[in-house]
N, C-alpha and C. Protein backbone atom coordinates (compact mmCIF):
# COMPACT_ATOMS: atom_id res chain seq x y z
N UNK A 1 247.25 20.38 178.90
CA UNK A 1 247.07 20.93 177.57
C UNK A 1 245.59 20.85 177.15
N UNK A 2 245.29 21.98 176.88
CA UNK A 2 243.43 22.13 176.27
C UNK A 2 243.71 21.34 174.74
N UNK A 3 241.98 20.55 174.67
CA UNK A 3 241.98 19.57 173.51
C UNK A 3 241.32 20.58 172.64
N UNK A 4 241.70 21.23 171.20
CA UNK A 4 241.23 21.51 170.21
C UNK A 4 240.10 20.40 169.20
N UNK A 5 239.42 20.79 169.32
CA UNK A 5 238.20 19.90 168.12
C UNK A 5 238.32 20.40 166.91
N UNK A 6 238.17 19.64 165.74
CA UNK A 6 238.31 20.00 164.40
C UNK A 6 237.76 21.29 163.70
N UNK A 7 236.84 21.55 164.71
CA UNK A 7 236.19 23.05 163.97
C UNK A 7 237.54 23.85 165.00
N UNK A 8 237.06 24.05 166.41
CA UNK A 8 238.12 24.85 166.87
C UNK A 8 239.48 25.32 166.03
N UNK A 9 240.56 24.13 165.91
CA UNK A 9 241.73 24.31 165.10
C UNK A 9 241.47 24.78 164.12
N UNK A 10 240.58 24.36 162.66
CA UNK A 10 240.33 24.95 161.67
C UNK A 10 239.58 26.13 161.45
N UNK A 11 238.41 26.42 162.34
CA UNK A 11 237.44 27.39 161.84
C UNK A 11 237.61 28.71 162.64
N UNK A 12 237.47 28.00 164.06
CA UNK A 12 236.93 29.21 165.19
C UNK A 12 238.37 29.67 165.70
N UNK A 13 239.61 28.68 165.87
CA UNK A 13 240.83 30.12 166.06
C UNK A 13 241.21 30.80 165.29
N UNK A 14 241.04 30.75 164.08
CA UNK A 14 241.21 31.41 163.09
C UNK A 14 240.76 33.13 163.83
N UNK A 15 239.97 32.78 164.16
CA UNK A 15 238.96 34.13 164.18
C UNK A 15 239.12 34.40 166.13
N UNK A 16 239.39 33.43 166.67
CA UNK A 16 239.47 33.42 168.10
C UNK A 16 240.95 34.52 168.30
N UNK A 17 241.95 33.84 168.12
CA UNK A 17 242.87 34.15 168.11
C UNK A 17 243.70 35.65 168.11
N UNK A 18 243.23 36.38 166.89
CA UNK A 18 243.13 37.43 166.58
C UNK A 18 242.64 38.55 167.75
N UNK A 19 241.28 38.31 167.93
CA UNK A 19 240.75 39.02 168.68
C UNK A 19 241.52 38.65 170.19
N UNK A 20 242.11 37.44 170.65
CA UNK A 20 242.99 37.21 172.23
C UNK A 20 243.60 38.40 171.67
N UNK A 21 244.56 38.50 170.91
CA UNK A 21 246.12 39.37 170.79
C UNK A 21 245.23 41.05 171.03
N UNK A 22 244.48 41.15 170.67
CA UNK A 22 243.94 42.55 170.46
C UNK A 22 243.32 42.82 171.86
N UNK A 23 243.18 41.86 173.11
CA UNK A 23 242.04 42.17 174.02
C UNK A 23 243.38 41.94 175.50
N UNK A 24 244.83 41.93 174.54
CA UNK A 24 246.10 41.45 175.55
C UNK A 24 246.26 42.95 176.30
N UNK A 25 246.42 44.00 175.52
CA UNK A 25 246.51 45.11 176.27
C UNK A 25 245.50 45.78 176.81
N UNK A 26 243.94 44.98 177.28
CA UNK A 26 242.96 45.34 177.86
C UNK A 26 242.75 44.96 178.91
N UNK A 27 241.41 45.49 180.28
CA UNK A 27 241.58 45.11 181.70
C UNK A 27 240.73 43.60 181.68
N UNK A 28 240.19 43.24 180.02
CA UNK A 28 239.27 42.06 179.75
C UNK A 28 240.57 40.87 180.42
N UNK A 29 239.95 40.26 181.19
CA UNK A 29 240.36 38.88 181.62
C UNK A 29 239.90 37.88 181.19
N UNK A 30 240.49 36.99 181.18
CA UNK A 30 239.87 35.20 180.44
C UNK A 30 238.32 35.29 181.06
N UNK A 31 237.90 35.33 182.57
CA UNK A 31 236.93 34.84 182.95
C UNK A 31 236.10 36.27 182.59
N UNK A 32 236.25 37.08 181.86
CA UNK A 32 235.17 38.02 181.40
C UNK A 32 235.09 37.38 179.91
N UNK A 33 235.59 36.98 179.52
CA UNK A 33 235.21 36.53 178.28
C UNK A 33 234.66 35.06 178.29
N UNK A 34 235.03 34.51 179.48
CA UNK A 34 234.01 33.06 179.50
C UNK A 34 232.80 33.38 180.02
N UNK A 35 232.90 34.23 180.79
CA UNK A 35 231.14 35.06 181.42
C UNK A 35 230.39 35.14 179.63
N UNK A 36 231.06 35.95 178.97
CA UNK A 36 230.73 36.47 177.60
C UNK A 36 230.30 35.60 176.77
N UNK A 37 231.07 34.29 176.66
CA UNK A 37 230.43 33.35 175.83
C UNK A 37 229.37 32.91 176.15
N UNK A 38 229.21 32.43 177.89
CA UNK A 38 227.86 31.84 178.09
C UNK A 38 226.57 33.01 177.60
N UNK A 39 227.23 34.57 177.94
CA UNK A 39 225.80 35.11 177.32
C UNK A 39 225.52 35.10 176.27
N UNK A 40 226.26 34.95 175.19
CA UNK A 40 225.64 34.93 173.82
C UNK A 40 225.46 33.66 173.90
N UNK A 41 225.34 32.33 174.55
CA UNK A 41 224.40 31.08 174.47
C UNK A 41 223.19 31.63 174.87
N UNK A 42 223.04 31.98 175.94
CA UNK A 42 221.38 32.52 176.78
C UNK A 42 221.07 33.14 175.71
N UNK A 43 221.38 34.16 174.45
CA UNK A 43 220.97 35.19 173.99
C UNK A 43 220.69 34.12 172.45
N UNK A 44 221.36 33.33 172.28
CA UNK A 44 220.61 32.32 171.63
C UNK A 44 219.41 31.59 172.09
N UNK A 45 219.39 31.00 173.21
CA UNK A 45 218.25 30.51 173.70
C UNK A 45 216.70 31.91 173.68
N UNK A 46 217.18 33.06 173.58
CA UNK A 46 216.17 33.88 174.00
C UNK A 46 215.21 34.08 172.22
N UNK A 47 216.91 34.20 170.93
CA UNK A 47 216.15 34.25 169.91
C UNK A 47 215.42 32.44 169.37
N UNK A 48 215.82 32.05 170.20
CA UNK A 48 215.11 30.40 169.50
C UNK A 48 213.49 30.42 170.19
N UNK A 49 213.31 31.15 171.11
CA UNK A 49 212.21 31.54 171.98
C UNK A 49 211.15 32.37 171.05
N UNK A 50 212.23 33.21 170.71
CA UNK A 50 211.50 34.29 169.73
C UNK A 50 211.21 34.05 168.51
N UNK A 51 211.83 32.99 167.90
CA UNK A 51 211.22 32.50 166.59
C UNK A 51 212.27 32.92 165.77
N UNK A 52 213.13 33.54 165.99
CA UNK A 52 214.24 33.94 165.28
C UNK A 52 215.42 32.58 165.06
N UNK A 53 215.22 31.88 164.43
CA UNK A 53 216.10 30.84 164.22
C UNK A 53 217.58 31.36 163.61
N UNK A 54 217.54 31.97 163.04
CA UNK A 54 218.54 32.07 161.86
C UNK A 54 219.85 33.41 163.02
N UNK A 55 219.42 33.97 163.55
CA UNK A 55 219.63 34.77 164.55
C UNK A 55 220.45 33.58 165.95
N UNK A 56 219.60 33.37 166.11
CA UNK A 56 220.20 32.10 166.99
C UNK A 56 220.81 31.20 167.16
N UNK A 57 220.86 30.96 165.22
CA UNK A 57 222.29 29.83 164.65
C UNK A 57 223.59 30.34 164.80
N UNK A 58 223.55 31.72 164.35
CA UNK A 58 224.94 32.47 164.23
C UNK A 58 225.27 32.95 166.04
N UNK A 59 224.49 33.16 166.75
CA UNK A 59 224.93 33.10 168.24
C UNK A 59 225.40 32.30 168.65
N UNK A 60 224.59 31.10 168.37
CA UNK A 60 225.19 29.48 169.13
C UNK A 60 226.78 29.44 168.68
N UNK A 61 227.10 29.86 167.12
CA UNK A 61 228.30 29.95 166.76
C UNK A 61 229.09 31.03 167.11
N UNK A 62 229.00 31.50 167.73
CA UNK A 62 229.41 33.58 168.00
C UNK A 62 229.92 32.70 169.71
N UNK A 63 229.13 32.05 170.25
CA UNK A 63 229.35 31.55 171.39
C UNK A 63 230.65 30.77 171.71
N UNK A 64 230.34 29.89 170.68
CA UNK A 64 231.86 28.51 170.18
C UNK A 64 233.09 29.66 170.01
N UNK A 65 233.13 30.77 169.33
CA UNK A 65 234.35 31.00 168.99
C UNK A 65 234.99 31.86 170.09
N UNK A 66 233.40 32.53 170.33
CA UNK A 66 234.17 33.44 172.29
C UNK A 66 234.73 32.67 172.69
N UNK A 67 234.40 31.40 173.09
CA UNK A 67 234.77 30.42 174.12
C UNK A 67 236.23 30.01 173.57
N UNK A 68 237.09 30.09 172.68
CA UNK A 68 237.94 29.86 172.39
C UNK A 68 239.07 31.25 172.23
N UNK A 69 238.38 32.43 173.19
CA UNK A 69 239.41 33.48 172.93
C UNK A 69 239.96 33.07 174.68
N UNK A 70 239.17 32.90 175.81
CA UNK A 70 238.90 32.94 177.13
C UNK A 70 240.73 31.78 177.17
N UNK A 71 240.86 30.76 176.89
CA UNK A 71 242.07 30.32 176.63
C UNK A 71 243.39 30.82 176.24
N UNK A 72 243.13 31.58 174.82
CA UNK A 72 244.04 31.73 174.74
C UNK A 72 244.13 33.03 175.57
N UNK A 73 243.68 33.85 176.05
CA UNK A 73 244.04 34.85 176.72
C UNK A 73 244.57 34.83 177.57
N UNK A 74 244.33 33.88 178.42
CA UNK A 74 244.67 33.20 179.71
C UNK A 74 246.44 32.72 179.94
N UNK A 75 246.93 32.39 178.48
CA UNK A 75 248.31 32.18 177.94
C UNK A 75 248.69 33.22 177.75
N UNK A 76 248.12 34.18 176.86
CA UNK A 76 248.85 35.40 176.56
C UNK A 76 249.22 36.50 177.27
N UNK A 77 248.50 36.18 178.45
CA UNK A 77 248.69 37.25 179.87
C UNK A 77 248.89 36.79 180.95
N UNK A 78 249.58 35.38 180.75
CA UNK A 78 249.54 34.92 182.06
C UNK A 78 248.42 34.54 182.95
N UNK A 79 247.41 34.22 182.75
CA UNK A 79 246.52 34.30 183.24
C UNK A 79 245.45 33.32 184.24
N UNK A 80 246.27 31.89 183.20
CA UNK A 80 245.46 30.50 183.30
C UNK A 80 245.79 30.45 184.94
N UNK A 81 244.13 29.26 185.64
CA UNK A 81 244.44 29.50 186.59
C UNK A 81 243.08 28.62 186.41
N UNK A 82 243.27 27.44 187.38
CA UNK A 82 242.39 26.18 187.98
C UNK A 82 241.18 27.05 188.19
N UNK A 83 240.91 27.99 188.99
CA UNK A 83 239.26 28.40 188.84
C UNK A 83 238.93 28.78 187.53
N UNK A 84 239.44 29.70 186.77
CA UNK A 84 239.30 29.38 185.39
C UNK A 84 238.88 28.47 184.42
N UNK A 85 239.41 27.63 184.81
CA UNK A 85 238.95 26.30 183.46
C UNK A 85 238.09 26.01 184.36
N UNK A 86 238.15 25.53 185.58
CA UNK A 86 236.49 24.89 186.41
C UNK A 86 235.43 25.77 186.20
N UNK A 87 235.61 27.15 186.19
CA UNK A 87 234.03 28.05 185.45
C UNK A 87 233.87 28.26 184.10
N UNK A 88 234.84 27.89 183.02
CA UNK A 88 234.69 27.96 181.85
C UNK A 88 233.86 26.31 181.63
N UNK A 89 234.52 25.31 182.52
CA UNK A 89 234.26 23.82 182.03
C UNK A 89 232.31 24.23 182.63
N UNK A 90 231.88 24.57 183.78
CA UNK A 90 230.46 24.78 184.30
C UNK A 90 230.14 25.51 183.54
N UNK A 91 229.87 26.55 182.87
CA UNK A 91 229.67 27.70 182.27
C UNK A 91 228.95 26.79 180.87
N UNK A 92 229.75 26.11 180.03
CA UNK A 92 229.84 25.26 179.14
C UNK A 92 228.63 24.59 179.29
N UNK A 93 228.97 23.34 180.34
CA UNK A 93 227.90 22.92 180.27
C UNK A 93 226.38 23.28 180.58
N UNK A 94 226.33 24.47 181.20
CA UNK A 94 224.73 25.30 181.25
C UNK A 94 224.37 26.15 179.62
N UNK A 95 225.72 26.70 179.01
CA UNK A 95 225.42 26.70 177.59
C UNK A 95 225.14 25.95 176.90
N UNK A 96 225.38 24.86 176.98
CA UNK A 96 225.07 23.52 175.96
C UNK A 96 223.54 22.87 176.10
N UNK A 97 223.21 23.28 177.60
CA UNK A 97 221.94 22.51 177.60
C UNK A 97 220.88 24.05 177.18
N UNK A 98 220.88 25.09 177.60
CA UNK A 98 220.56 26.10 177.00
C UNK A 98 220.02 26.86 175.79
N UNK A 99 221.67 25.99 175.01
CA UNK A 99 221.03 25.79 173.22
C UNK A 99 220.27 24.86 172.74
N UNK A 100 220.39 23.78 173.38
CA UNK A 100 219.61 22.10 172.88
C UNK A 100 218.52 22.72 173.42
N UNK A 101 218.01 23.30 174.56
CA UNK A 101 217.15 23.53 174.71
C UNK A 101 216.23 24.44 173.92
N UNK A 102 217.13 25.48 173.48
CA UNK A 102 215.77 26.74 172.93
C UNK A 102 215.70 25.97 171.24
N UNK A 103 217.10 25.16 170.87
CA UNK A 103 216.34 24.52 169.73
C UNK A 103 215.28 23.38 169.74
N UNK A 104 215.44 23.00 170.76
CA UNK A 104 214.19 21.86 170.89
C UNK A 104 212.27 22.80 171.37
N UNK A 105 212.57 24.05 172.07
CA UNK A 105 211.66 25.04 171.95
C UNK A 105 210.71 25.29 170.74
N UNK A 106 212.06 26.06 169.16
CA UNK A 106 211.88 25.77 168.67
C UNK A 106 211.58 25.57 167.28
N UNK A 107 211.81 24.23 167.51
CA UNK A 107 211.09 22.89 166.42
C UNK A 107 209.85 22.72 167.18
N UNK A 108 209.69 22.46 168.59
CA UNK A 108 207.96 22.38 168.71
C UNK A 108 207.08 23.49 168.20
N UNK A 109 207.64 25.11 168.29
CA UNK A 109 207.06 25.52 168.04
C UNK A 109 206.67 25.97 166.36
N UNK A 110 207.79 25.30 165.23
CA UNK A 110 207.71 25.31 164.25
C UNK A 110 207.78 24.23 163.51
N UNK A 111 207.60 23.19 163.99
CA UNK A 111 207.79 21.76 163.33
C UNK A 111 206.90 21.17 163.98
N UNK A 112 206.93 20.05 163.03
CA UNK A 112 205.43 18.98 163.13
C UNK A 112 205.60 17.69 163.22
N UNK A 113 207.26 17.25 163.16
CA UNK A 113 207.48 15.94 163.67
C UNK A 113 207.62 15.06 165.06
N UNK A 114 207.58 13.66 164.88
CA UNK A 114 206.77 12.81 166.28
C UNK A 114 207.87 13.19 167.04
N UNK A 115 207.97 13.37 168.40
CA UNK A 115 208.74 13.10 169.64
C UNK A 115 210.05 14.16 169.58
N UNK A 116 209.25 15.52 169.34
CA UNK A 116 210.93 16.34 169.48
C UNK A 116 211.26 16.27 170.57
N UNK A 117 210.51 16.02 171.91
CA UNK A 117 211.04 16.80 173.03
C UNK A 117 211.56 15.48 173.52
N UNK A 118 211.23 14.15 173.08
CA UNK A 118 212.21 12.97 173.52
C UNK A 118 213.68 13.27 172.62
N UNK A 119 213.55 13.73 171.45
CA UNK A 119 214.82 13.72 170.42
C UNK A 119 216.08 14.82 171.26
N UNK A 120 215.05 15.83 171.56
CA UNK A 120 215.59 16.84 172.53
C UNK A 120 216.72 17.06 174.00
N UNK A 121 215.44 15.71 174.36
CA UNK A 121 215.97 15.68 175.53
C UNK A 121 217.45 14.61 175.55
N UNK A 122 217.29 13.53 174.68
CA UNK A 122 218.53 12.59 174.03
C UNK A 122 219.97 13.50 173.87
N UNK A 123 219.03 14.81 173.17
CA UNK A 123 220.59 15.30 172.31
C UNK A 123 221.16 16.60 173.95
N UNK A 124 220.33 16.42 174.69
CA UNK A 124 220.84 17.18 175.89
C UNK A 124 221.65 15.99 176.81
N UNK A 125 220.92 14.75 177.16
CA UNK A 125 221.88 14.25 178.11
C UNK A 125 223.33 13.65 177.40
N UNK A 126 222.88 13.50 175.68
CA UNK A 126 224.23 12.78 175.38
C UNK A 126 225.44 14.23 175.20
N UNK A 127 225.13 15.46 175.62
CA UNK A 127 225.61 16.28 175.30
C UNK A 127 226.57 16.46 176.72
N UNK A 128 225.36 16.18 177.68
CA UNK A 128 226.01 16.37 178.85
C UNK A 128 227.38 15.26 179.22
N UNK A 129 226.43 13.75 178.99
CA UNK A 129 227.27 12.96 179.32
C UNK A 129 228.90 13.03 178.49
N UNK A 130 229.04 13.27 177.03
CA UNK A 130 229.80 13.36 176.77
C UNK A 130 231.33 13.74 177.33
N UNK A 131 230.54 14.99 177.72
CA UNK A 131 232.07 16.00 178.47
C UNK A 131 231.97 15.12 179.71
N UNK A 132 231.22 14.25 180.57
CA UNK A 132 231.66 13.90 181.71
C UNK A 132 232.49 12.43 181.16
N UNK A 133 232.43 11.92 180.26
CA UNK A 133 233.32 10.96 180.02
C UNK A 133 234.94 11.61 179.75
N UNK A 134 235.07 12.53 179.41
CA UNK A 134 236.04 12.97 179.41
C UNK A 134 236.62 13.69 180.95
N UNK A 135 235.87 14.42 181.71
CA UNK A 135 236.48 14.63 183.11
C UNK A 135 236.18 13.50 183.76
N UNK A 136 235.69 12.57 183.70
CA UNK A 136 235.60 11.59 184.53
C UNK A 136 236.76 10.16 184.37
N UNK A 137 237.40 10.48 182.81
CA UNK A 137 238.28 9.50 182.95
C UNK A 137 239.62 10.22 183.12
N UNK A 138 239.67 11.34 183.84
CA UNK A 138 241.05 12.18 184.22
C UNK A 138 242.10 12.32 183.68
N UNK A 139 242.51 13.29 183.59
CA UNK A 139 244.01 14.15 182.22
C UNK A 139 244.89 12.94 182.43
N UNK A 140 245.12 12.11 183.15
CA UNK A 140 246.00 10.91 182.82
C UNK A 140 245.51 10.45 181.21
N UNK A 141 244.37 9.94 181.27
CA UNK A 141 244.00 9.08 180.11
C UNK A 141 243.12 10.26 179.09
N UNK A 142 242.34 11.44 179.47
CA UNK A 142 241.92 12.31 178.64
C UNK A 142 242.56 12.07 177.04
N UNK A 143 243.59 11.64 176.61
CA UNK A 143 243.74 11.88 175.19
C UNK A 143 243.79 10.40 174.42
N UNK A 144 243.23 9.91 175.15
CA UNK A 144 242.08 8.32 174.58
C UNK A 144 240.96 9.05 173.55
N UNK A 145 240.62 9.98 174.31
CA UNK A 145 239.39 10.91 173.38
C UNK A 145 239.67 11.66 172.61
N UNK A 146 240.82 11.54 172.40
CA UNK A 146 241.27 13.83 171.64
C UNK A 146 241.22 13.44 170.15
N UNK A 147 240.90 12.05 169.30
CA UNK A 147 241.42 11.98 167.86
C UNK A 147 240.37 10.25 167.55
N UNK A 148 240.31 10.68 165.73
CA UNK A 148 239.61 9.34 165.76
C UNK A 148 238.17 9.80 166.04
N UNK A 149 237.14 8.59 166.18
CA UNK A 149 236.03 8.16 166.31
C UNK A 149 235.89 8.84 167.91
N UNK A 150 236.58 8.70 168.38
CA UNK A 150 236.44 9.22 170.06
C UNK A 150 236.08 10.91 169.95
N UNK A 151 236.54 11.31 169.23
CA UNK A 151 236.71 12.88 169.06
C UNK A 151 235.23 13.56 168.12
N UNK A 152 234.48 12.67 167.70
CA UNK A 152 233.55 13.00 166.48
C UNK A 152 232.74 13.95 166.97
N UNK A 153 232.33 13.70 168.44
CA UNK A 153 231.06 14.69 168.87
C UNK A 153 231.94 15.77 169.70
N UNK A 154 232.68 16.35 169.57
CA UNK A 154 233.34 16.88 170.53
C UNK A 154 232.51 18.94 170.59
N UNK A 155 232.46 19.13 171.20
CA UNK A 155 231.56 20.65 171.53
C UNK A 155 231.47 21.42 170.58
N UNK A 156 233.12 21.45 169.93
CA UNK A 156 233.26 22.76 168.76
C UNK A 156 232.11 21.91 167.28
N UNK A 157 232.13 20.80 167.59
CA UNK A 157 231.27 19.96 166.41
C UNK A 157 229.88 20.27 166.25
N UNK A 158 229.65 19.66 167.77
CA UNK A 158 227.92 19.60 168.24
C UNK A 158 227.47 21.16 167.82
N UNK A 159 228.00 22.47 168.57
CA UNK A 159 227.47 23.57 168.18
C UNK A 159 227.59 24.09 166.96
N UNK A 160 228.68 23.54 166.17
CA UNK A 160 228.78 23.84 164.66
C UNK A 160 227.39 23.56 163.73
N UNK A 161 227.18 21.97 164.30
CA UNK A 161 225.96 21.16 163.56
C UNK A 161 224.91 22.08 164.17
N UNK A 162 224.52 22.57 165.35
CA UNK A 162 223.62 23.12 166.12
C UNK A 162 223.38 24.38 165.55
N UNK A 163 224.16 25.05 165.45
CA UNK A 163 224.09 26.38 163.97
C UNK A 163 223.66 26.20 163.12
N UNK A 164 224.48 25.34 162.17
CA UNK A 164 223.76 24.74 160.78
C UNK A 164 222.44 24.66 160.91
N UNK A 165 222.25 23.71 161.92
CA UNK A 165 220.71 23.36 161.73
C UNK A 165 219.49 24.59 162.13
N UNK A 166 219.90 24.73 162.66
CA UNK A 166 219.52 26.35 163.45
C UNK A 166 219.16 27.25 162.44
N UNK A 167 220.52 27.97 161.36
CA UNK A 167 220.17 28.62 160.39
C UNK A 167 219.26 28.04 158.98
N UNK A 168 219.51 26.91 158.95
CA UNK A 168 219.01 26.06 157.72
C UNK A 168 217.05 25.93 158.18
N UNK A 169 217.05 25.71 159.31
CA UNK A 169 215.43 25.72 160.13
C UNK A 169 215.26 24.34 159.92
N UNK A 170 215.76 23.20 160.32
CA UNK A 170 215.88 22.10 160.40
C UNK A 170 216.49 21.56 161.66
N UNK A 171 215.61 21.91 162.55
CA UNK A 171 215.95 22.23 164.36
C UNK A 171 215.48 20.41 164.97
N UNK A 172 214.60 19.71 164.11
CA UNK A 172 214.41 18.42 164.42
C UNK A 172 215.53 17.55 163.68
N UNK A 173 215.79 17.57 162.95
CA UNK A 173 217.00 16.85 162.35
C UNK A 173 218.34 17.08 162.56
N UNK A 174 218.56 18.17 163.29
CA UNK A 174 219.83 18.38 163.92
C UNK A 174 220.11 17.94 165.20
N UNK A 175 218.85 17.97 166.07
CA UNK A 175 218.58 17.12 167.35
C UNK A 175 218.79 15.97 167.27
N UNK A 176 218.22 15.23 166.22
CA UNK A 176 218.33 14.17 165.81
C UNK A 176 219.91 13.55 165.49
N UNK A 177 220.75 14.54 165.07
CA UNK A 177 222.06 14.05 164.65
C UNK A 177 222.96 14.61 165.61
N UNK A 178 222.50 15.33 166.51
CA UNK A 178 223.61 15.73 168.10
C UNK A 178 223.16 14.57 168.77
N UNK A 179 221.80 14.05 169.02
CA UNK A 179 221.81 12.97 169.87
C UNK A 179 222.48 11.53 169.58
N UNK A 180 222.44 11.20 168.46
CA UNK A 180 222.96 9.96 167.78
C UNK A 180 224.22 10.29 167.81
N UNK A 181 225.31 11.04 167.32
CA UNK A 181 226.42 10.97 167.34
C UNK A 181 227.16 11.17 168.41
N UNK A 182 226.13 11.83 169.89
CA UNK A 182 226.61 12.15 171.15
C UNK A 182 226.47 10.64 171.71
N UNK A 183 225.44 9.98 171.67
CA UNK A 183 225.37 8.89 172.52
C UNK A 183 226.16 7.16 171.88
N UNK A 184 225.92 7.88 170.65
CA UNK A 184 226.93 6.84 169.99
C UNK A 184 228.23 6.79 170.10
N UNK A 185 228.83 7.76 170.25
CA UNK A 185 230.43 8.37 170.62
C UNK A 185 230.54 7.98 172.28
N UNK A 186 229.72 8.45 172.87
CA UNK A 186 229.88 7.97 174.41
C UNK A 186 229.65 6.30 174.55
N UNK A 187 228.87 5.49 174.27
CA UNK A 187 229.37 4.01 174.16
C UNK A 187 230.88 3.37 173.37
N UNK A 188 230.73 4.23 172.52
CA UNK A 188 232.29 3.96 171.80
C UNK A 188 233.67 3.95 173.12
N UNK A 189 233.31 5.33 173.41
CA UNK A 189 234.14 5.89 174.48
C UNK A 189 234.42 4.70 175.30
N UNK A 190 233.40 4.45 176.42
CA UNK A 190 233.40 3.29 176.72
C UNK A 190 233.95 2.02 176.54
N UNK A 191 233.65 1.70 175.56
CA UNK A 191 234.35 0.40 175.17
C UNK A 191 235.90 0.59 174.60
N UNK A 192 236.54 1.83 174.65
CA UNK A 192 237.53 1.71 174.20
C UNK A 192 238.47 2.30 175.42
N UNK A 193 237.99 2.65 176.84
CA UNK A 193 238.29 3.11 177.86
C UNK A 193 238.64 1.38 178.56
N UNK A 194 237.44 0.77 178.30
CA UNK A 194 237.86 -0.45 178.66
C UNK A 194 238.41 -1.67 178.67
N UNK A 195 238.99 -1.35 177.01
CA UNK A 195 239.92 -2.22 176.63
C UNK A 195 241.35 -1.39 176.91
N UNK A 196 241.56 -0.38 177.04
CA UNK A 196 242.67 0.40 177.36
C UNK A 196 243.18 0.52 178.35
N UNK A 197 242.23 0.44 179.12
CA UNK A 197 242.06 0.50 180.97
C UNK A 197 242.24 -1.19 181.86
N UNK A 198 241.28 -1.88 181.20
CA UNK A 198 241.94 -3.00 181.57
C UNK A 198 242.92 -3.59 181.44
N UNK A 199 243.57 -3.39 180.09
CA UNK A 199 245.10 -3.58 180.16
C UNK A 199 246.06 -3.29 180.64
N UNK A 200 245.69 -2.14 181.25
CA UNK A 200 246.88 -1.11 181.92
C UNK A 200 246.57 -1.90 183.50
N UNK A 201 245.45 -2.35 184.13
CA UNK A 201 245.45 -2.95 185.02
C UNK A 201 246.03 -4.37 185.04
N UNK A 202 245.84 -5.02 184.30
CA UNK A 202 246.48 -6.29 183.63
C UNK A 202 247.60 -6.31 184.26
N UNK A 203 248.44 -4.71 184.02
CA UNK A 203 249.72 -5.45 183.99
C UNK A 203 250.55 -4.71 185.07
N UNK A 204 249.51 -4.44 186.26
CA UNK A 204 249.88 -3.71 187.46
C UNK A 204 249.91 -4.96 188.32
């Protein structure tokens, strides 16, 4: 079962959804529409290049909600299928570093505060690491993370905040709050993998 994040359920199927049912009687397949999302990430990274911030907020978000039609389509036509989610799950993560990236671009190139490209680079690996705490502790235990404090930074979040900040032009302070809540959520993770995990060994 795919984990919905609080924007996903509330914001982006709203609008995801709709458009699956309408794209059911088309030759569009799930993995043309996960191709699709990653390009409107690149096409964000190209306007954060260009100075177009505000352009690039609503892509990063245009991106989040594609990425949530590629699923359900996949149900609605029969479709789902293990290479599927493994190029939607890769796909993802080259979008994610993509956007952190052209917003950390820029804020250097429009901002004047100390150490974006350390703040930058923070809100890229805790972005990365995130999702590997979740494939790395395997769909057995995966829904340790799905709710709660475990769930805070979850993708549909990070790119939500990553928009915001994006359109608002506050590209250092949003870095600033994807990295802290990514790397803070991944020690959490941690420590609550290992009180969960050792118990379950406990009593093997």
């Amino acid at each position: 079962m795919v984990y919905d994040g609080y924007v996903s359920r509330y914001l982006n199927r709203r609008i995801s959804e709709p458009f699956a049912r309408l794209l059911v009687k088309t030759p569009v397949t799930p993995n043309h529409v996960t191709v699709a999302a990653f390009v409107f990430a690149v096409l964000s990274l190209v306007g954060f290049i260009l100075g177009q911030n505000i352009i690039a907020g609503l892509l990063v978000q245009l991106s989040s909600i594609v990425d949530g039609i590629d699923g359900s389509l996949a149900r609605l036509k029969g479709m789902s299928s293990t290479f599927g989610g493994f190029l939607d799950s890769i796909l993802d993560r080259y979008a994610d570093i993509l956007v952190i990236l052209g917003l950390t671009l820029w804020s250097l190139a429009n901002e004047t505060y100390p150490g974006i490209t350390v703040v930058g680079f923070l809100a890229v690996t805790g972005s990365v690491c995130i999702s590997y705490t979740r494939a790395r502790i395997g769909t057995t235990y995966q829904h340790l993370f799905d709710h709660g404090l475990q769930s805070v930074a979850s993708r549909d979040i990070r790119l939500l905040v990553i928009a915001i900040g994006a359109i608002a032009g506050q590209g250092y302070f949003c870095l600033i709050a994807v990295a802290t809540l990514t790397n803070i959520t991944i020690f959490y993770r941690i420590a609550c993998a290992r009180r969960f995990l050792s118990g379950r060994e406990d009593n093997i």
